[in-house]
N, C-alpha and C. Protein backbone atom coordinates (compact mmCIF):
# COMPACT_ATOMS: atom_id res chain seq x y z
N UNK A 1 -123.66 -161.10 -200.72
CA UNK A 1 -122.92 -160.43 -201.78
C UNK A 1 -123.58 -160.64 -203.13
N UNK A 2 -125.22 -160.71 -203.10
CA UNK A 2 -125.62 -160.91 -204.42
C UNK A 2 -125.81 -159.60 -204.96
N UNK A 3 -126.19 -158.78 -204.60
CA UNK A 3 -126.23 -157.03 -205.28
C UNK A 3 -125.14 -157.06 -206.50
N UNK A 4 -126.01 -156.06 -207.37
CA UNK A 4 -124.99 -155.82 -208.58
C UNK A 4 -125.50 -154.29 -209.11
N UNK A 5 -124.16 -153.82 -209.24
CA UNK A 5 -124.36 -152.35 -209.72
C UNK A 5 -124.86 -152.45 -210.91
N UNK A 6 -125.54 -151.46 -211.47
CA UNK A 6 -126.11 -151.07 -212.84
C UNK A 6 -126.01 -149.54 -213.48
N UNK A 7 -125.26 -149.74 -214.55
CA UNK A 7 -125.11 -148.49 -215.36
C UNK A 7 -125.34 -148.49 -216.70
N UNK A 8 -125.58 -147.44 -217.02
CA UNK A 8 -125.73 -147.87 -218.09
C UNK A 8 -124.77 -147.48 -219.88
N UNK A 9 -124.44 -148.02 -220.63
CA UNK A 9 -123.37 -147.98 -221.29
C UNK A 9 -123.86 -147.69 -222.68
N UNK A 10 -124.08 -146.08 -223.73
CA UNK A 10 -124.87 -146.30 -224.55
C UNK A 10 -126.31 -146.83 -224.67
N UNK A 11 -126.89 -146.27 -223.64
CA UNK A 11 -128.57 -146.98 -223.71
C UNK A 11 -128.54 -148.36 -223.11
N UNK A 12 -127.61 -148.94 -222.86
CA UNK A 12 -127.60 -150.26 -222.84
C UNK A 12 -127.18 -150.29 -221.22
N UNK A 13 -128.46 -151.01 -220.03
CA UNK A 13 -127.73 -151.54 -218.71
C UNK A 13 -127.19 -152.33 -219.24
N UNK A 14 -125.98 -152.61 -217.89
CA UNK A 14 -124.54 -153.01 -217.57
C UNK A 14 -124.48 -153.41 -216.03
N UNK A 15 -124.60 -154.76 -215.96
CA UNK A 15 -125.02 -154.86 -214.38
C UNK A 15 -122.74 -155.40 -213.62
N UNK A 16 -122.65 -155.08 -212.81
CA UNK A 16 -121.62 -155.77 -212.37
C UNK A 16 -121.66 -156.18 -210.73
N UNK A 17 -121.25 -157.37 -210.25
CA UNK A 17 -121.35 -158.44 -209.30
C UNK A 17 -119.82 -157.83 -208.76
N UNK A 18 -120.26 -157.58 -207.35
CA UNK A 18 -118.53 -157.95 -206.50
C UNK A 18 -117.56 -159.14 -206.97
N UNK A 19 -118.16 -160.22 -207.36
CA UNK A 19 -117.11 -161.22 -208.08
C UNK A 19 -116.70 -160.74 -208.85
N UNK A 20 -117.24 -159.67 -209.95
CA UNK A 20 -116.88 -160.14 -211.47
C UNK A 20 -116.04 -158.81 -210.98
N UNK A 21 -115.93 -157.36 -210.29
CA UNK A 21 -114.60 -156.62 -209.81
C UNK A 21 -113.86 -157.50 -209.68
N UNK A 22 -113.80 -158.37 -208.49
CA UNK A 22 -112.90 -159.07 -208.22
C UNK A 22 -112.25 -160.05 -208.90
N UNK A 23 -112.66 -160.56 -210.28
CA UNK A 23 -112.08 -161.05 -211.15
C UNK A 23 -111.48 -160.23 -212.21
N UNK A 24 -111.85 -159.10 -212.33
CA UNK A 24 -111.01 -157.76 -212.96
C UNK A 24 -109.82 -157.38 -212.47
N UNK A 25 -109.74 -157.34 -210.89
CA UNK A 25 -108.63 -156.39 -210.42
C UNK A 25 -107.84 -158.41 -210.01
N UNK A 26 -108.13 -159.09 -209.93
CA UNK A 26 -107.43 -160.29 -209.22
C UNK A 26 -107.57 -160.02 -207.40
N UNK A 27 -106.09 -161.18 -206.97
CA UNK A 27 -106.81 -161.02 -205.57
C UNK A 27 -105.90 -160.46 -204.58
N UNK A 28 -105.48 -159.23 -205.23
CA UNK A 28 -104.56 -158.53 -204.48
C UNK A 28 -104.86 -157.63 -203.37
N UNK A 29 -106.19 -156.77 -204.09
CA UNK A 29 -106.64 -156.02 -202.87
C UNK A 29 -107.99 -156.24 -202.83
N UNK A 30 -108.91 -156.94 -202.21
CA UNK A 30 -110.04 -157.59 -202.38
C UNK A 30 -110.58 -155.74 -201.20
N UNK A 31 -109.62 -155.66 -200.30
CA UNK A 31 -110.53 -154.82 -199.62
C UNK A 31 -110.83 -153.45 -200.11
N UNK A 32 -109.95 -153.36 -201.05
CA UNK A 32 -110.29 -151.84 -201.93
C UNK A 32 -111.22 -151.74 -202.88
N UNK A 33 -111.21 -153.38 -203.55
CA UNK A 33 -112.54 -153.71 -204.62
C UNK A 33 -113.84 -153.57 -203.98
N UNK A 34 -113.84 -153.80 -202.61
CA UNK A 34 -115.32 -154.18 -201.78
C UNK A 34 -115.54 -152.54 -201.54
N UNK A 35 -114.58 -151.94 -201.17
CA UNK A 35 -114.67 -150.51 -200.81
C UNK A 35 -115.50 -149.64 -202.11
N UNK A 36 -114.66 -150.43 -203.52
CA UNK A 36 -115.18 -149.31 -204.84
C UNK A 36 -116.91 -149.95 -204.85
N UNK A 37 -116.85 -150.80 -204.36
CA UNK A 37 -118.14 -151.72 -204.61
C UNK A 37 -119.23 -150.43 -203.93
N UNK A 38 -119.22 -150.63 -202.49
CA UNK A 38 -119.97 -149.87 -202.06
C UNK A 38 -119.85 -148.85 -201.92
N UNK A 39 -119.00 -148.06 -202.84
CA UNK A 39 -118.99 -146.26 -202.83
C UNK A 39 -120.03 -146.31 -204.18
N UNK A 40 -119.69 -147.29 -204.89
CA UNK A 40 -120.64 -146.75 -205.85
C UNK A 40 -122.32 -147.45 -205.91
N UNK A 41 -122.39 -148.39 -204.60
CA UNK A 41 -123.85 -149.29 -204.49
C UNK A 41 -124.26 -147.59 -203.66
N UNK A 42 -123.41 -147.04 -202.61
CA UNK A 42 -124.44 -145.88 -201.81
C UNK A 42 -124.64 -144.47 -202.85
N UNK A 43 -123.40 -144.10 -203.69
CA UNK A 43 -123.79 -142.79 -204.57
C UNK A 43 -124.29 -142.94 -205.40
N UNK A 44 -124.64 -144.08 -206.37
CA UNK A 44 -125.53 -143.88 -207.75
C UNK A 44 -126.62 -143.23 -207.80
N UNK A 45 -127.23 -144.13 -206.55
CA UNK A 45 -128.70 -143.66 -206.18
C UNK A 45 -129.12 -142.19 -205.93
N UNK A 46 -127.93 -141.93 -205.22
CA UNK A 46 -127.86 -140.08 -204.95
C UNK A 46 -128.00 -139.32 -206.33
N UNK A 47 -126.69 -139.58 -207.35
CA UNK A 47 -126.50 -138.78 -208.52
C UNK A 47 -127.59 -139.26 -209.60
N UNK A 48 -128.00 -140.16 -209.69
CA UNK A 48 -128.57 -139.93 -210.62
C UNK A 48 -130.30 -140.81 -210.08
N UNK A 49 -131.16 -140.79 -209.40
CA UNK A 49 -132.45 -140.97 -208.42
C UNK A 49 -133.48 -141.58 -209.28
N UNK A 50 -133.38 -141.17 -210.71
CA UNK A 50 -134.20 -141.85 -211.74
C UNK A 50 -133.79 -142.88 -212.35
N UNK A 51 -133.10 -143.76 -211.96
CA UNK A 51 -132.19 -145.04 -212.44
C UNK A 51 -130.79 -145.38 -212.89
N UNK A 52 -130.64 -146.29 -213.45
CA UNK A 52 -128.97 -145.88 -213.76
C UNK A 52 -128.48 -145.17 -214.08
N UNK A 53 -127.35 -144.13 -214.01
CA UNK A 53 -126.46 -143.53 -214.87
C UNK A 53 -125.37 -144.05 -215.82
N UNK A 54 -125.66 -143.02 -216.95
CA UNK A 54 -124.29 -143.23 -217.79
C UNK A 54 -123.18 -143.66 -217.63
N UNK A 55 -122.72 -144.61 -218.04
CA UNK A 55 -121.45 -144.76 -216.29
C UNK A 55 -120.03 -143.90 -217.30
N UNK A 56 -120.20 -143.56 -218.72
CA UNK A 56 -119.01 -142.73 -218.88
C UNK A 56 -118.79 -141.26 -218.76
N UNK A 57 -119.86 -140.90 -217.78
CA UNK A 57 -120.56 -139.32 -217.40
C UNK A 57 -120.16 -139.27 -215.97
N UNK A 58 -119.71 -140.51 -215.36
CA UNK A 58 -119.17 -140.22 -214.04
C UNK A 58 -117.84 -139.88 -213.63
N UNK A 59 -116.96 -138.95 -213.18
CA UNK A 59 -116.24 -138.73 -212.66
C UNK A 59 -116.07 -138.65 -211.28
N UNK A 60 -114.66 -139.02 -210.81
CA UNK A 60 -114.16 -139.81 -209.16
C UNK A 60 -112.99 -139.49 -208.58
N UNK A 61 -113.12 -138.18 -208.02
CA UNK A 61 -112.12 -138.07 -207.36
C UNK A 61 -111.87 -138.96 -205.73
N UNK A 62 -110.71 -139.20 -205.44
CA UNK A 62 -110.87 -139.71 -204.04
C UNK A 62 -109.05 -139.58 -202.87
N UNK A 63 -109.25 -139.75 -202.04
CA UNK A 63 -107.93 -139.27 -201.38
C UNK A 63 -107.18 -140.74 -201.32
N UNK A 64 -108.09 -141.85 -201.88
CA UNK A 64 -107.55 -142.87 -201.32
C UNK A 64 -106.99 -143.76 -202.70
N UNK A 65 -105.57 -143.87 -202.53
CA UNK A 65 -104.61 -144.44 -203.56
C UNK A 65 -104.68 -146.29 -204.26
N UNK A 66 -105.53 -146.85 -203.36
CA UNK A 66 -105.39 -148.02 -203.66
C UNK A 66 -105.84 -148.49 -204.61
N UNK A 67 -105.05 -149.50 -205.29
CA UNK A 67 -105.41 -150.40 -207.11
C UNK A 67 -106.93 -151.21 -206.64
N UNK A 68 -107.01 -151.66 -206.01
CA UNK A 68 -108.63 -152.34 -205.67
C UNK A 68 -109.43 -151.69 -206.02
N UNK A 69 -109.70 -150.52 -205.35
CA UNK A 69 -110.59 -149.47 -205.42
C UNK A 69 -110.65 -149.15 -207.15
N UNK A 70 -109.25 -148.65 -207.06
CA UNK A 70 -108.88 -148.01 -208.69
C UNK A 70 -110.00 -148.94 -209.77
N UNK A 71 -108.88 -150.12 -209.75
CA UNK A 71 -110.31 -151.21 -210.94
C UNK A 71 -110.98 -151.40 -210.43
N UNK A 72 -111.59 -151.59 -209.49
CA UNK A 72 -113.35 -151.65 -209.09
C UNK A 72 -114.13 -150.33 -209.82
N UNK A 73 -113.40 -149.07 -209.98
CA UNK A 73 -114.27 -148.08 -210.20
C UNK A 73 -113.84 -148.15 -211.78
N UNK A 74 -112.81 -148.55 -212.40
CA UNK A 74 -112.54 -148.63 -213.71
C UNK A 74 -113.67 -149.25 -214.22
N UNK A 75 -113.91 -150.45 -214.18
CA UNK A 75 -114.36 -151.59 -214.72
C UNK A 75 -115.62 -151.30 -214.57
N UNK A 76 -116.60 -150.32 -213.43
CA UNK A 76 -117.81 -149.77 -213.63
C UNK A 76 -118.09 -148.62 -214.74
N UNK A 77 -116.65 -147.60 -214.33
CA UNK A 77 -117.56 -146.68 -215.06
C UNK A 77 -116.38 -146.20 -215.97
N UNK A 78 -115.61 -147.08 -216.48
CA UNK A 78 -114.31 -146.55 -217.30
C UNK A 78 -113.40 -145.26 -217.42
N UNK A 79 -113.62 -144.55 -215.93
CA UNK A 79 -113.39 -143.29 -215.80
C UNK A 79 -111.58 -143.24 -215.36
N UNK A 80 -111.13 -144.15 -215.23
CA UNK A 80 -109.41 -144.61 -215.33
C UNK A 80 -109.21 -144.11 -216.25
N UNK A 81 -109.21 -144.75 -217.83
CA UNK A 81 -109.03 -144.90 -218.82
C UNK A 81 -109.44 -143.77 -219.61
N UNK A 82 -110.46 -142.72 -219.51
CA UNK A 82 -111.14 -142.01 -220.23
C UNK A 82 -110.77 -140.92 -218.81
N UNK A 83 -109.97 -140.92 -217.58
CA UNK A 83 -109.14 -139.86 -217.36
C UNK A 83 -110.44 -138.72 -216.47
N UNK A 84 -111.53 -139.89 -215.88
CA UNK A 84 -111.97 -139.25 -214.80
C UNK A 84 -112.22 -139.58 -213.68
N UNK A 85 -111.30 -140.58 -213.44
CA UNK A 85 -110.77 -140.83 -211.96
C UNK A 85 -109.25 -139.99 -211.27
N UNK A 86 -109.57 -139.21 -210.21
CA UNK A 86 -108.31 -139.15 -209.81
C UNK A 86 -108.09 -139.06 -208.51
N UNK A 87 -106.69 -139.27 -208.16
CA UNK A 87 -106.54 -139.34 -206.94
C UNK A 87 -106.03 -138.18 -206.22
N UNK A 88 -107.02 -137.30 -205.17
CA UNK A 88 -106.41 -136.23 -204.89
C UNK A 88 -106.49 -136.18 -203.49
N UNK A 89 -104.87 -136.09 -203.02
CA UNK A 89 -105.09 -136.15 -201.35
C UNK A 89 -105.54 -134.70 -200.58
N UNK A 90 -105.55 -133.62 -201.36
CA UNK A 90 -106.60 -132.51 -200.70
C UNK A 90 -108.07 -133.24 -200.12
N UNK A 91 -108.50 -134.19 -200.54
CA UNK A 91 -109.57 -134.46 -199.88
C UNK A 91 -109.56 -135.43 -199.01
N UNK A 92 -108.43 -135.71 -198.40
CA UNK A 92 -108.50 -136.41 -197.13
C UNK A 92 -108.77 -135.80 -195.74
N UNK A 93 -108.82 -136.71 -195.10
CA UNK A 93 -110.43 -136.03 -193.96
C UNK A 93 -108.81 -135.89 -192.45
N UNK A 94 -108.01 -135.76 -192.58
CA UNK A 94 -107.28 -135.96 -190.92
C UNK A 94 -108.03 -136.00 -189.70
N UNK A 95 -108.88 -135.22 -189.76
CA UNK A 95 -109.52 -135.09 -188.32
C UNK A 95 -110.30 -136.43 -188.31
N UNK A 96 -110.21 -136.94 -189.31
CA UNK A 96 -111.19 -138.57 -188.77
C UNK A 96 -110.48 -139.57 -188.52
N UNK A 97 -109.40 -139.64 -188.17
CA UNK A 97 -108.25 -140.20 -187.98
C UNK A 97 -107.12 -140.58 -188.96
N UNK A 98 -106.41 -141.63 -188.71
CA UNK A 98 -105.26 -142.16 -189.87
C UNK A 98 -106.03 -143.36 -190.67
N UNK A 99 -106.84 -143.86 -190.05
CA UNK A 99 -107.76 -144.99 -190.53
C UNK A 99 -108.41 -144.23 -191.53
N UNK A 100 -109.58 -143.77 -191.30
CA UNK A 100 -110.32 -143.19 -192.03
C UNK A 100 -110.09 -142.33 -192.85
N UNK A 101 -108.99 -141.63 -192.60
CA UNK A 101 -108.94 -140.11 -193.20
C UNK A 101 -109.05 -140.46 -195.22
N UNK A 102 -108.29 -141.63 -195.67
CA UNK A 102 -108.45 -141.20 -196.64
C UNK A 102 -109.48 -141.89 -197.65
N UNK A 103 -110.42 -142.37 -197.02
CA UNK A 103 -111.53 -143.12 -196.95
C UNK A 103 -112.58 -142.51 -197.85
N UNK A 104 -112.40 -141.01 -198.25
CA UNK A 104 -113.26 -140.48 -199.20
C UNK A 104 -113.22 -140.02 -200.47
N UNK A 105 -114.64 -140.62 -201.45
CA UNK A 105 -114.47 -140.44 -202.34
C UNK A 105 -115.88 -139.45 -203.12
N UNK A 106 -115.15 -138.47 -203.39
CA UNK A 106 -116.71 -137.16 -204.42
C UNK A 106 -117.01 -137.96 -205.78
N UNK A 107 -117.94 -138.33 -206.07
CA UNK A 107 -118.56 -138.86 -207.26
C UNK A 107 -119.18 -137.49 -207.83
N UNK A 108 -119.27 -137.03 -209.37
CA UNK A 108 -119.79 -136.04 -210.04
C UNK A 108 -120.55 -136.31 -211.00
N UNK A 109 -121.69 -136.44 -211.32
CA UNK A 109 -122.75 -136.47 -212.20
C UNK A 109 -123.83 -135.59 -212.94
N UNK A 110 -123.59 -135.10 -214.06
CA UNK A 110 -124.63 -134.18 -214.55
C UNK A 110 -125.04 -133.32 -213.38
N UNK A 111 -124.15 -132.51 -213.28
CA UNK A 111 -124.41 -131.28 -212.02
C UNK A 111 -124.44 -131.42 -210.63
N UNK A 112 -124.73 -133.01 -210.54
CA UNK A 112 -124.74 -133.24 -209.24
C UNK A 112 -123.37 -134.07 -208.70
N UNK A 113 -123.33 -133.78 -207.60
CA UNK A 113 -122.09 -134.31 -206.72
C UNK A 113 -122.35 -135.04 -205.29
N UNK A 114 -122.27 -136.64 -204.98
CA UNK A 114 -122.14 -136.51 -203.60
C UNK A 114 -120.31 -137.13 -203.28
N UNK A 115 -120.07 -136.71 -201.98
CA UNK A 115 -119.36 -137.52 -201.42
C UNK A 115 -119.87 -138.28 -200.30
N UNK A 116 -118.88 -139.31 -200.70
CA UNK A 116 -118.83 -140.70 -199.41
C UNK A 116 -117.81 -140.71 -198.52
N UNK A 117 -117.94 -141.29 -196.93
CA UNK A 117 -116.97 -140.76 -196.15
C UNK A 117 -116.89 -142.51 -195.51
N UNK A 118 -115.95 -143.00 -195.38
CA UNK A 118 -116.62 -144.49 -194.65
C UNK A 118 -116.54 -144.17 -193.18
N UNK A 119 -117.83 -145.04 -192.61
CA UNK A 119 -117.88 -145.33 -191.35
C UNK A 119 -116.92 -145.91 -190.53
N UNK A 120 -116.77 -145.76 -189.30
CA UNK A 120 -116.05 -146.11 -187.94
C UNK A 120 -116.43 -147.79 -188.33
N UNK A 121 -115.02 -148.53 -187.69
CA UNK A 121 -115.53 -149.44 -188.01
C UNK A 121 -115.20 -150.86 -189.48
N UNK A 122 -115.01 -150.05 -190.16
CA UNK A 122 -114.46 -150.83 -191.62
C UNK A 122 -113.39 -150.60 -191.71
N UNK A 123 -112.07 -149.89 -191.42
CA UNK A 123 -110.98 -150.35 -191.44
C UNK A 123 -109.97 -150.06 -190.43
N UNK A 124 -109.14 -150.72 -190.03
CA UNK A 124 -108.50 -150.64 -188.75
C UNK A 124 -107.45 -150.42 -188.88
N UNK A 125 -106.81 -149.66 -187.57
CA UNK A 125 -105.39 -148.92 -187.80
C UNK A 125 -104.80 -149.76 -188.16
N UNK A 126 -104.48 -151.39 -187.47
CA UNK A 126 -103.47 -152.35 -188.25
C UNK A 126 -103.56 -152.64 -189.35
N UNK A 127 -104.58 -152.22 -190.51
CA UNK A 127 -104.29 -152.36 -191.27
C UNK A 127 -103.71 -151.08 -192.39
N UNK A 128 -104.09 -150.21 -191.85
CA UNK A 128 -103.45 -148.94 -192.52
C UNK A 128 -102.07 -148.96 -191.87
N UNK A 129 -101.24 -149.42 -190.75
CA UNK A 129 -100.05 -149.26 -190.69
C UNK A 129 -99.39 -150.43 -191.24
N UNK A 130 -99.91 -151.40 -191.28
CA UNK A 130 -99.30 -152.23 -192.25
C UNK A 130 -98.99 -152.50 -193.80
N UNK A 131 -100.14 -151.72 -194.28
CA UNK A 131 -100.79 -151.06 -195.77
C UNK A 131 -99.25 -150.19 -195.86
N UNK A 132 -99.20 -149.25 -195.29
CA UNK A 132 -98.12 -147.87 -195.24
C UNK A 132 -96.66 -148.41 -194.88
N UNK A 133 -96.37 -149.38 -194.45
CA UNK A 133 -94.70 -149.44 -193.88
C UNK A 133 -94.39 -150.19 -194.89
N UNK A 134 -93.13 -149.64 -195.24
CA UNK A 134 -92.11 -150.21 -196.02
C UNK A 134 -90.84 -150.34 -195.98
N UNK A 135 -90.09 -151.23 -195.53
CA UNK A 135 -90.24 -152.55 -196.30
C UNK A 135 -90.90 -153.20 -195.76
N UNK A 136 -91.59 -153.81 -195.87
CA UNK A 136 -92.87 -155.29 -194.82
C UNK A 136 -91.92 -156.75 -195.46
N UNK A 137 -91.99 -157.64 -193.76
CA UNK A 137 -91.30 -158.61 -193.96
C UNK A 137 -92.26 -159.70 -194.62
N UNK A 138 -91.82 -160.91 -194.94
CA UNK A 138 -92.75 -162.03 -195.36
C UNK A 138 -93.94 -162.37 -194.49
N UNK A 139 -93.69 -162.14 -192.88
CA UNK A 139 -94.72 -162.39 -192.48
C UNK A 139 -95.52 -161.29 -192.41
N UNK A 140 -95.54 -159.97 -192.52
CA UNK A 140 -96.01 -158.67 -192.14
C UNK A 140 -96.81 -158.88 -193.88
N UNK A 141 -96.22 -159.38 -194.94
CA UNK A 141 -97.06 -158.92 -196.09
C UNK A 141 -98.32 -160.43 -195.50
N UNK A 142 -98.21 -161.62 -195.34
CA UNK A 142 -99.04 -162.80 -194.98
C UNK A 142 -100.00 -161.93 -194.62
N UNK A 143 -99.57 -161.31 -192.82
CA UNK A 143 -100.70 -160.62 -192.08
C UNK A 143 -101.67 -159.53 -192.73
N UNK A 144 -100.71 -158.97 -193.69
CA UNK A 144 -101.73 -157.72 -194.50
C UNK A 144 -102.57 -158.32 -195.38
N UNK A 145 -102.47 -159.54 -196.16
CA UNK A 145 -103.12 -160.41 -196.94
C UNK A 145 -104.97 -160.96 -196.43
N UNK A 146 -104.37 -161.18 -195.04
CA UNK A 146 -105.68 -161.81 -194.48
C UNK A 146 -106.09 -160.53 -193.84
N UNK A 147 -105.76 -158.97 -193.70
CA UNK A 147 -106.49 -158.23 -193.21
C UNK A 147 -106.94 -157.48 -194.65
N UNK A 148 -106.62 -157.47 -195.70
CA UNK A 148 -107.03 -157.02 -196.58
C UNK A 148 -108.70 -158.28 -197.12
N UNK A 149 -108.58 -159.04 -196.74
CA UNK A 149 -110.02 -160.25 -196.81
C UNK A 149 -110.96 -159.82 -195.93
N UNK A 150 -110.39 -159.70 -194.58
CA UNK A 150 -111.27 -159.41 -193.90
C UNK A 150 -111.63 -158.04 -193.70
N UNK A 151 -111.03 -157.18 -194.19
CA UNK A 151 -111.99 -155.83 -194.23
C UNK A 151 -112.74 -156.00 -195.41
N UNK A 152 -112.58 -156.80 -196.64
CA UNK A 152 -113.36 -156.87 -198.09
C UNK A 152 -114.82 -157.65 -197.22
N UNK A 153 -114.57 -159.06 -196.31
CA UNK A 153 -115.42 -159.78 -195.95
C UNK A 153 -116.26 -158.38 -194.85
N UNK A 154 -115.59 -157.73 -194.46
CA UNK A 154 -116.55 -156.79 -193.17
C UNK A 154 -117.11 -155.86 -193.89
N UNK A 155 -116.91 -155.27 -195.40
CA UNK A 155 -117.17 -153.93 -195.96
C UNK A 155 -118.45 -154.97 -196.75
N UNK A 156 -118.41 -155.65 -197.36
CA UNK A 156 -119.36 -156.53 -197.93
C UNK A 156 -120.72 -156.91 -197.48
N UNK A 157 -120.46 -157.49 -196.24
CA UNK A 157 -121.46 -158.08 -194.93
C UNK A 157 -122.50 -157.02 -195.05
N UNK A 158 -122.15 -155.44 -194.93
CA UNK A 158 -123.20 -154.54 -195.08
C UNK A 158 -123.65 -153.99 -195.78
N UNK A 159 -125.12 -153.39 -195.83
CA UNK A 159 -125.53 -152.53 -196.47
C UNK A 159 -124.95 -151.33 -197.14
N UNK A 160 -124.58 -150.97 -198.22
CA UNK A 160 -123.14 -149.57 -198.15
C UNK A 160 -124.55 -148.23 -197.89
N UNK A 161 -125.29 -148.45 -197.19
CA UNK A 161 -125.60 -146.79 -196.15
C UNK A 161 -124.87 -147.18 -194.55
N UNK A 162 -125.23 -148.14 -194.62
CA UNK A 162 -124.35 -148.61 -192.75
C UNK A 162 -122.67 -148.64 -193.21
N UNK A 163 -122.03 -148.39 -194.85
CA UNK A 163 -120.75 -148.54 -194.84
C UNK A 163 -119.97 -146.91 -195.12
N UNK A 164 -121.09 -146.50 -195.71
CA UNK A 164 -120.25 -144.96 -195.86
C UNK A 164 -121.59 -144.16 -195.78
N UNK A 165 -121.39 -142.50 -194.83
CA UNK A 165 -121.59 -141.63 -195.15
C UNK A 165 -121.94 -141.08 -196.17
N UNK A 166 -122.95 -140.29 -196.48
CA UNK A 166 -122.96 -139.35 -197.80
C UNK A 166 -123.68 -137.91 -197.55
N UNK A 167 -123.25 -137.50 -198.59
CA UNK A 167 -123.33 -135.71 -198.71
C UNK A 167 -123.80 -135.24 -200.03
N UNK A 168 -124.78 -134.70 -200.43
CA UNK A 168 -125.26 -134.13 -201.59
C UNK A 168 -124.90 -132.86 -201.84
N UNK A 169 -124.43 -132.18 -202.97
CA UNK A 169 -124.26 -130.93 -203.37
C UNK A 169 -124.85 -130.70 -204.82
């Protein structure tokens, strides 16, 4: 987990560490932070091929609702706050199951666009049905606690081309 994204902020790189997300968002959803981690370690490279991008030139749509994700992608490219992040469930995938489906996110950059789709593999139905039911008892939130670690610890472990899909437009 030594990789660190780089953007750049006013002329100026801006490197950020999976810790230092994870000391942004706290340790609520570690597996959505690891998720924003590597949507944006596999698309930078796509949108912008000549080195960092602007990171307040990026806009993020994605189908997938979670606060992890959310400040992981805030805290890179301030697109929360400046109102170009959003969450739109038209782009969820159904046919890739209930796991996956809402697993994708379109990054937009100076004309260019890819989306990311995650791979089979990084998150598991128990944890999307446990993620989704409400009310969850004391022990059902415990169990979601340590599956939310261990998909952050399994999404991490890899390379983000072995973690998500991508698509250029």
């Amino acid at each position: 987990m030594s990789s660190t994204i780089v953007v750049i902020d006013q002329g100026v790189p801006i490197g950020f560490s999976f810790k230092e997300l994870m000391k942004y968002h706290g340790p609520g959803s570690p597996g959505g932070v690891a998720h924003a981690f590597k949507v944006l370690e596999r698309a930078l490279p796509l949108l912008e091929p000549g080195g960092p991008p602007e990171r307040r030139e990026i806009t993020i749509r994605t189908a997938f609702g979670g606060p992890g994700a959310r400040d992981g992608f805030e805290l890179v490219t301030r697109a929360v706050t400046e109102d170009r992040y959003v969450v739109d469930p038209a782009l969820a995938r159904p046919d890739r199951g209930v796991a996956l489906e809402r697993f994708v996110f379109r990054l937009d950059y100076r004309g260019r666009t890819v989306t990311v789709a995650v791979r089979e593999g990084f998150v598991t139905d128990e944890f999307i049905a446990l993620a989704r039911k409400q009310p969850r008892s004391d022990e059902e939130e415990r169990r979601l606690d340590v599956l939310k670690r261990e998909m952050a610890d399994r999404v991490m472990a890899y390379p983000a081309i072995e973690v998500y899909d991508a698509s250029t437009a």
